[in-house]
PDB file of N, CA and C in Angstrom:
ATOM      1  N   UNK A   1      79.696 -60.907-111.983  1.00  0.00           N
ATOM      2  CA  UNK A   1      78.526 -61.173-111.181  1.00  0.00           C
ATOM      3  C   UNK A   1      77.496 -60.089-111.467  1.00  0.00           C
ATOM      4  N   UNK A   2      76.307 -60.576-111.336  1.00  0.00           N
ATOM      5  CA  UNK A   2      75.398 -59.398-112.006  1.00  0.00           C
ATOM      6  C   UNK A   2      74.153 -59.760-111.398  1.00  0.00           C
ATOM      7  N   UNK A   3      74.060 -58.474-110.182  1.00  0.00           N
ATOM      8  CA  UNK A   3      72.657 -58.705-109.087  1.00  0.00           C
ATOM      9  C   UNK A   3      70.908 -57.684-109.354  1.00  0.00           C
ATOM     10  N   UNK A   4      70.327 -58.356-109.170  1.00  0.00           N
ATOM     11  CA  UNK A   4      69.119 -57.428-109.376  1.00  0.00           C
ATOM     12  C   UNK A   4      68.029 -58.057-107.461  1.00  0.00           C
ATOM     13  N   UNK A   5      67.220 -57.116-107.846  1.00  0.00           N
ATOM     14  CA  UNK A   5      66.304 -57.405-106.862  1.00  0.00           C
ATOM     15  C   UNK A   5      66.067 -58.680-106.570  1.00  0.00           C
ATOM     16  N   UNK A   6      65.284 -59.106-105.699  1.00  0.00           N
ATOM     17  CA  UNK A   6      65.165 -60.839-105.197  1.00  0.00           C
ATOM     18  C   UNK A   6      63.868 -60.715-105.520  1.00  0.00           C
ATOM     19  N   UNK A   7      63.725 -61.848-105.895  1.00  0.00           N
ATOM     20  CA  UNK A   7      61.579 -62.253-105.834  1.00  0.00           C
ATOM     21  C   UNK A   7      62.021 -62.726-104.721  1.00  0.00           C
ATOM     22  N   UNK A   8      60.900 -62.296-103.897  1.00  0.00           N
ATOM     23  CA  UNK A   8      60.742 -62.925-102.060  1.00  0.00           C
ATOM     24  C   UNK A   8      59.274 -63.850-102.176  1.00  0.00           C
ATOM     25  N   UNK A   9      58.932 -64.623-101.680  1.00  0.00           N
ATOM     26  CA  UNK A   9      57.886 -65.201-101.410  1.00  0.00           C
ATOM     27  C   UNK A   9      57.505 -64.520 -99.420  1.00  0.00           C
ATOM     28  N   UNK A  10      56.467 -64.589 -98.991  1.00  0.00           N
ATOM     29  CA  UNK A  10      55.021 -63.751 -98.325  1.00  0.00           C
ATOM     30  C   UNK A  10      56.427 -64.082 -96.741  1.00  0.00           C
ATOM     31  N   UNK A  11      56.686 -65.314 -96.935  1.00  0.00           N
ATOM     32  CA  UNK A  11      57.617 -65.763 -95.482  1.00  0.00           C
ATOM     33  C   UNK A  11      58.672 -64.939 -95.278  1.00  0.00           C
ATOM     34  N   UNK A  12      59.313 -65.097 -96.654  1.00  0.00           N
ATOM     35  CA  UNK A  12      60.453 -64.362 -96.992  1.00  0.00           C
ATOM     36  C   UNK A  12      60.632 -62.753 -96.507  1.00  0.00           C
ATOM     37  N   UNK A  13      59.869 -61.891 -96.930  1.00  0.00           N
ATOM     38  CA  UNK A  13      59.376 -60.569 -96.548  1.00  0.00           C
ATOM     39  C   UNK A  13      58.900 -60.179 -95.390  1.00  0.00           C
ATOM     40  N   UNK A  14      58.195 -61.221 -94.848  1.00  0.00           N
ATOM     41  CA  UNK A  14      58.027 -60.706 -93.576  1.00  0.00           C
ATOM     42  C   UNK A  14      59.354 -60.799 -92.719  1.00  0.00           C
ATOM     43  N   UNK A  15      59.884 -62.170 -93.054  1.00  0.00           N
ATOM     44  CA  UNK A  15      61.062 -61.996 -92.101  1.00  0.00           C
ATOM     45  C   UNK A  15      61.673 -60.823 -91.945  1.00  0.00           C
ATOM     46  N   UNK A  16      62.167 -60.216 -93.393  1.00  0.00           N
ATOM     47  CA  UNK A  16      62.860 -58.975 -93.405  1.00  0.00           C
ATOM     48  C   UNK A  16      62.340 -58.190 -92.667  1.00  0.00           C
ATOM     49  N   UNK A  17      60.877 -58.013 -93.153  1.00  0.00           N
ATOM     50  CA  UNK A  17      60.444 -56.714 -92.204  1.00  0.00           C
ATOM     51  C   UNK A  17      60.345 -56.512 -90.842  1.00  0.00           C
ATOM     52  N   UNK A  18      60.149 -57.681 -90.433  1.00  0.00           N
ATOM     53  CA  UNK A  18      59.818 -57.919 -89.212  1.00  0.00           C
ATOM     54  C   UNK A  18      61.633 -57.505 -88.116  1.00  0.00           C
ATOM     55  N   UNK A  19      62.627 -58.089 -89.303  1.00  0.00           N
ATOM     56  CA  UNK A  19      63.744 -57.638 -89.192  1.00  0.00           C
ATOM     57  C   UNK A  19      64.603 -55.811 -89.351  1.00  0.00           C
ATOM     58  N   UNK A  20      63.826 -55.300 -90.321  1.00  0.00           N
ATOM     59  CA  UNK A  20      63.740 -53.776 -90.407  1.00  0.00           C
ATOM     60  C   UNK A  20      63.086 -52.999 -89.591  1.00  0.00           C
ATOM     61  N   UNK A  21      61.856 -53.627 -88.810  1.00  0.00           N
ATOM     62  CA  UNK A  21      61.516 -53.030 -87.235  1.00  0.00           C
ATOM     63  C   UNK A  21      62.060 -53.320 -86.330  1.00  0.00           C
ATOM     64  N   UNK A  22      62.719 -54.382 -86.089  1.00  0.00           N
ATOM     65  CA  UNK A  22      63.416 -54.124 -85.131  1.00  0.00           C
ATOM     66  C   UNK A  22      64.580 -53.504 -85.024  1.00  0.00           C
ATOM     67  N   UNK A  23      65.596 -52.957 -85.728  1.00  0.00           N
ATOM     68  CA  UNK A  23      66.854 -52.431 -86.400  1.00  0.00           C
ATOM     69  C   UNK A  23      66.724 -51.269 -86.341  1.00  0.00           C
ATOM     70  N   UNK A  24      65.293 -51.046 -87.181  1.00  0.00           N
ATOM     71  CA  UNK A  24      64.764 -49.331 -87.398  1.00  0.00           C
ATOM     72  C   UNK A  24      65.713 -49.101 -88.636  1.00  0.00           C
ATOM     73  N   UNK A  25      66.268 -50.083 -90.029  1.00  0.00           N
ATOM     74  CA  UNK A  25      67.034 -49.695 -90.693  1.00  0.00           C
ATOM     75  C   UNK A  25      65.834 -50.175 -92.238  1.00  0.00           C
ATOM     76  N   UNK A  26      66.254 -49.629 -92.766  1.00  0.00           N
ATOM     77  CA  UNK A  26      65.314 -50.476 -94.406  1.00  0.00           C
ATOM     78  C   UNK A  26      66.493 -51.179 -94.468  1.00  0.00           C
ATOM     79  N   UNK A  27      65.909 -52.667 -95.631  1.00  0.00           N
ATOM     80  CA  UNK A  27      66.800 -53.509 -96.074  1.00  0.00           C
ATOM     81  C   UNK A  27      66.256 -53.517 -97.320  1.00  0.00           C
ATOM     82  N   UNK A  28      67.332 -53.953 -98.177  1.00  0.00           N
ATOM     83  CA  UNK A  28      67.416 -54.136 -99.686  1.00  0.00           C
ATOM     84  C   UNK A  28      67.649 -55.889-100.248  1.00  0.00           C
ATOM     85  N   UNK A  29      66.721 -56.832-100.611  1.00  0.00           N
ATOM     86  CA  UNK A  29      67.618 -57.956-100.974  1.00  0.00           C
ATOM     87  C   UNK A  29      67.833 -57.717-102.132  1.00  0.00           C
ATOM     88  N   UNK A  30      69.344 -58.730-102.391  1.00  0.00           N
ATOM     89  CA  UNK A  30      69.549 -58.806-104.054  1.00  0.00           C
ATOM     90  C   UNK A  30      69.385 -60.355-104.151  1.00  0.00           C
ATOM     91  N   UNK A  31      69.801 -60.880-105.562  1.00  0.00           N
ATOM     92  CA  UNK A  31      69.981 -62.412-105.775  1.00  0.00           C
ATOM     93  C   UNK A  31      70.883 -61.809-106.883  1.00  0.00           C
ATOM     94  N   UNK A  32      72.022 -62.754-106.888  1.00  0.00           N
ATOM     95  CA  UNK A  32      73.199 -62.491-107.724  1.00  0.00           C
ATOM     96  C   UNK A  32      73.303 -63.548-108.498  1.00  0.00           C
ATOM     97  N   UNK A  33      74.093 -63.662-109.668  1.00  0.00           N
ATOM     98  CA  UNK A  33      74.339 -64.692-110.723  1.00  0.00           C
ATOM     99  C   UNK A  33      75.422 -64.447-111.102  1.00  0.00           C
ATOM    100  N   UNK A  34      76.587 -65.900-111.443  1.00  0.00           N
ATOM    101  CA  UNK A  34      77.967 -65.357-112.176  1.00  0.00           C
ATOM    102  C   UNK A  34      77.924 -65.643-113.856  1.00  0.00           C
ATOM    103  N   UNK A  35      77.735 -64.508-114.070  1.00  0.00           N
ATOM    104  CA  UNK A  35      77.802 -63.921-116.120  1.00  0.00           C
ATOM    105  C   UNK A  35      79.225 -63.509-116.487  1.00  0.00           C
ATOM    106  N   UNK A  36      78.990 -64.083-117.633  1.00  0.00           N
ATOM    107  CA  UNK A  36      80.174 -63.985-118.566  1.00  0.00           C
ATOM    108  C   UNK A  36      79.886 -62.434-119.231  1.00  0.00           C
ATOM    109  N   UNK A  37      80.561 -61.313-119.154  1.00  0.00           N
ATOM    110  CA  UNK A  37      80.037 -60.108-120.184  1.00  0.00           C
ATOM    111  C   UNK A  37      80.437 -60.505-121.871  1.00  0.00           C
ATOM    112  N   UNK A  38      79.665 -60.383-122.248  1.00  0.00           N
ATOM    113  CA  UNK A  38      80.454 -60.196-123.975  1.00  0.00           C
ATOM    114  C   UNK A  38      80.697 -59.455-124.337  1.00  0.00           C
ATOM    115  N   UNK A  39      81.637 -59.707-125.501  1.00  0.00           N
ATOM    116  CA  UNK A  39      82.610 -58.769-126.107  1.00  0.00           C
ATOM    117  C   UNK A  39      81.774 -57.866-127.346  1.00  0.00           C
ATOM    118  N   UNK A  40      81.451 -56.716-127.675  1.00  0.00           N
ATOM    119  CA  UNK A  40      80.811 -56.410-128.393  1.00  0.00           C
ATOM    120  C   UNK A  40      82.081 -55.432-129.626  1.00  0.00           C
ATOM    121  N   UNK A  41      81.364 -55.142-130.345  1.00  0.00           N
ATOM    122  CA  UNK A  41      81.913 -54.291-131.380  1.00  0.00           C
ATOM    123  C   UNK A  41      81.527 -53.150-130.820  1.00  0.00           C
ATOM    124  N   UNK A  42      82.138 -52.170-131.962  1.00  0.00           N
ATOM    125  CA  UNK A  42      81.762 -50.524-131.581  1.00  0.00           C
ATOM    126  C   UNK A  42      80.262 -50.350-131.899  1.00  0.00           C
ATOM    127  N   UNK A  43      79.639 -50.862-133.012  1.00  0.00           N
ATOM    128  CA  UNK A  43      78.568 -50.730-133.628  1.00  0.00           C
ATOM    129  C   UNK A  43      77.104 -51.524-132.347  1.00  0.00           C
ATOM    130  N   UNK A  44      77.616 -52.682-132.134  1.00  0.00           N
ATOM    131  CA  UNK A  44      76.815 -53.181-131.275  1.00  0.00           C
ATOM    132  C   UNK A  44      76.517 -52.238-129.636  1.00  0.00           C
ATOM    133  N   UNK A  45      77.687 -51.701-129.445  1.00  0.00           N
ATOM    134  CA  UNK A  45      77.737 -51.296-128.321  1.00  0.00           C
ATOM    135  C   UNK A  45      77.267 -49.820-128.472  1.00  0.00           C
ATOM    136  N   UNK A  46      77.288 -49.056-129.709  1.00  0.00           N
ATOM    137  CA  UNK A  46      76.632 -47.566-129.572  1.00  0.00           C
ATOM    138  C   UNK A  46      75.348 -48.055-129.566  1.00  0.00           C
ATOM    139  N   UNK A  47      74.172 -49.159-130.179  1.00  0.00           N
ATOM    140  CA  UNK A  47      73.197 -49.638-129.700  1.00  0.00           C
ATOM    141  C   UNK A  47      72.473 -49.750-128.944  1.00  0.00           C
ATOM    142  N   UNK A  48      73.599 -50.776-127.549  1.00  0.00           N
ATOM    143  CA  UNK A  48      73.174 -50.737-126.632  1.00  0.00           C
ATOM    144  C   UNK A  48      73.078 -49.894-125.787  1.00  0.00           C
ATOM    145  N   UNK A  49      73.929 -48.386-125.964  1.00  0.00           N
ATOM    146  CA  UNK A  49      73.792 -47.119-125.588  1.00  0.00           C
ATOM    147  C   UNK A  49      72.447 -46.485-125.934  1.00  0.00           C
ATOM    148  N   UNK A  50      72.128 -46.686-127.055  1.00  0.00           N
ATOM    149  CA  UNK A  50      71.537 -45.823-127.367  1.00  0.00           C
ATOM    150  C   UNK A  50      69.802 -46.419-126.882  1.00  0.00           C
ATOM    151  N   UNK A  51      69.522 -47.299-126.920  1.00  0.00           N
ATOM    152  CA  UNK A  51      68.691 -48.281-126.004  1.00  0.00           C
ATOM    153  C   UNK A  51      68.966 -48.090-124.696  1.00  0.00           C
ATOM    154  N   UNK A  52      69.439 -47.787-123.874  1.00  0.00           N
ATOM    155  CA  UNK A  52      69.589 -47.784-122.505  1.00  0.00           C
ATOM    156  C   UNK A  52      69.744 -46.543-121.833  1.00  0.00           C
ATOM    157  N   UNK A  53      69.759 -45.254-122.673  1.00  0.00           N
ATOM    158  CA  UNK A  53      69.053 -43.959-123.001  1.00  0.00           C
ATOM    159  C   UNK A  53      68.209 -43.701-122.946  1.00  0.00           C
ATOM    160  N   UNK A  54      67.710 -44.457-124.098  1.00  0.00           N
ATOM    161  CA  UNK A  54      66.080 -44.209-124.321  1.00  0.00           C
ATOM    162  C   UNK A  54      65.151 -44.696-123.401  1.00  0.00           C
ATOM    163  N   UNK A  55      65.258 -46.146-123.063  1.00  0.00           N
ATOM    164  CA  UNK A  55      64.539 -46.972-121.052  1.00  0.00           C
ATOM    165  C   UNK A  55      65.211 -46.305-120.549  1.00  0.00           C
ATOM    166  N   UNK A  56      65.555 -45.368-120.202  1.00  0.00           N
ATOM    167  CA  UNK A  56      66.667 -44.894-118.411  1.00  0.00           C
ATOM    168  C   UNK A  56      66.715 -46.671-117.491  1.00  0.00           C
ATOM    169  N   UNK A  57      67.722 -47.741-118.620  1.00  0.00           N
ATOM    170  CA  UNK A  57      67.933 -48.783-117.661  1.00  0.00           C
ATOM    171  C   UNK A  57      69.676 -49.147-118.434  1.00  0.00           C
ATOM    172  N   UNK A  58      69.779 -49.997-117.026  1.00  0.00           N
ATOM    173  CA  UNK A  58      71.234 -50.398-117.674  1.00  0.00           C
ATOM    174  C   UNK A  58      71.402 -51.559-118.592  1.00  0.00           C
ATOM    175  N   UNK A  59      71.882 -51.877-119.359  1.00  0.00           N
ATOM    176  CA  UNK A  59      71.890 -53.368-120.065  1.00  0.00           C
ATOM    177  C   UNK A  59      73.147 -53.649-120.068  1.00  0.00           C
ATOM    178  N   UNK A  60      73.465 -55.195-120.246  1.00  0.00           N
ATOM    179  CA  UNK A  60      74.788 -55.594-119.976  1.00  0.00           C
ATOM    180  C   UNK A  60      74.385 -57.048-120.914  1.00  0.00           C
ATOM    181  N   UNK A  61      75.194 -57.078-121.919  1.00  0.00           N
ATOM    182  CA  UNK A  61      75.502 -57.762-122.740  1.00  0.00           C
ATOM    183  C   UNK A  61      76.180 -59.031-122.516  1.00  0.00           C
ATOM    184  N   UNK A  62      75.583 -60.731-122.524  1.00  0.00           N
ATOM    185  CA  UNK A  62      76.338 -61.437-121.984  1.00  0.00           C
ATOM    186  C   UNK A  62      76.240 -62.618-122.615  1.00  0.00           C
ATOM    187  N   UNK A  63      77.372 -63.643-122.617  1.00  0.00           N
ATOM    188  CA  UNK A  63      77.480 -64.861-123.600  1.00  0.00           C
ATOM    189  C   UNK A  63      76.580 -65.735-122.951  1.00  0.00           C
ATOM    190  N   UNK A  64      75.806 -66.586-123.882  1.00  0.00           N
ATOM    191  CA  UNK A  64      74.963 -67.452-123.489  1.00  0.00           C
ATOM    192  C   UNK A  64      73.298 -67.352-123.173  1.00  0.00           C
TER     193      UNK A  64
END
């Protein structure tokens, strides 16, 4: 499974917020997806190291 931030639409966000004042807590949404990881070689994968170094981001390699 492999989650990143949510696109919210204007309704969406307020709800939250409107939900984070009353709580007094911040909230975080995600939206999740189920990914297959792929299998990489050594060569492919010092790559994707070395790319994901260089952006300070994570990458995750996946079939399809």
């Amino acid at each position: 499974m492999l989650c990143s931030y949510s696109q919210l639409d204007e309704s969406a966000l307020k709800s939250i917020q409107a939900l984070e004042s009353e709580i007094g807590k911040s909230l975080l949404s995600f939206s999740c997806q189920d990914v297959e990881p792929a299998s990489v070689d050594e060569g492919a994968l010092e790559k994707i190291r070395k790319l994901e170094k260089a952006l300070s981001v994570s990458l995750v390699a996946v079939d399809g």
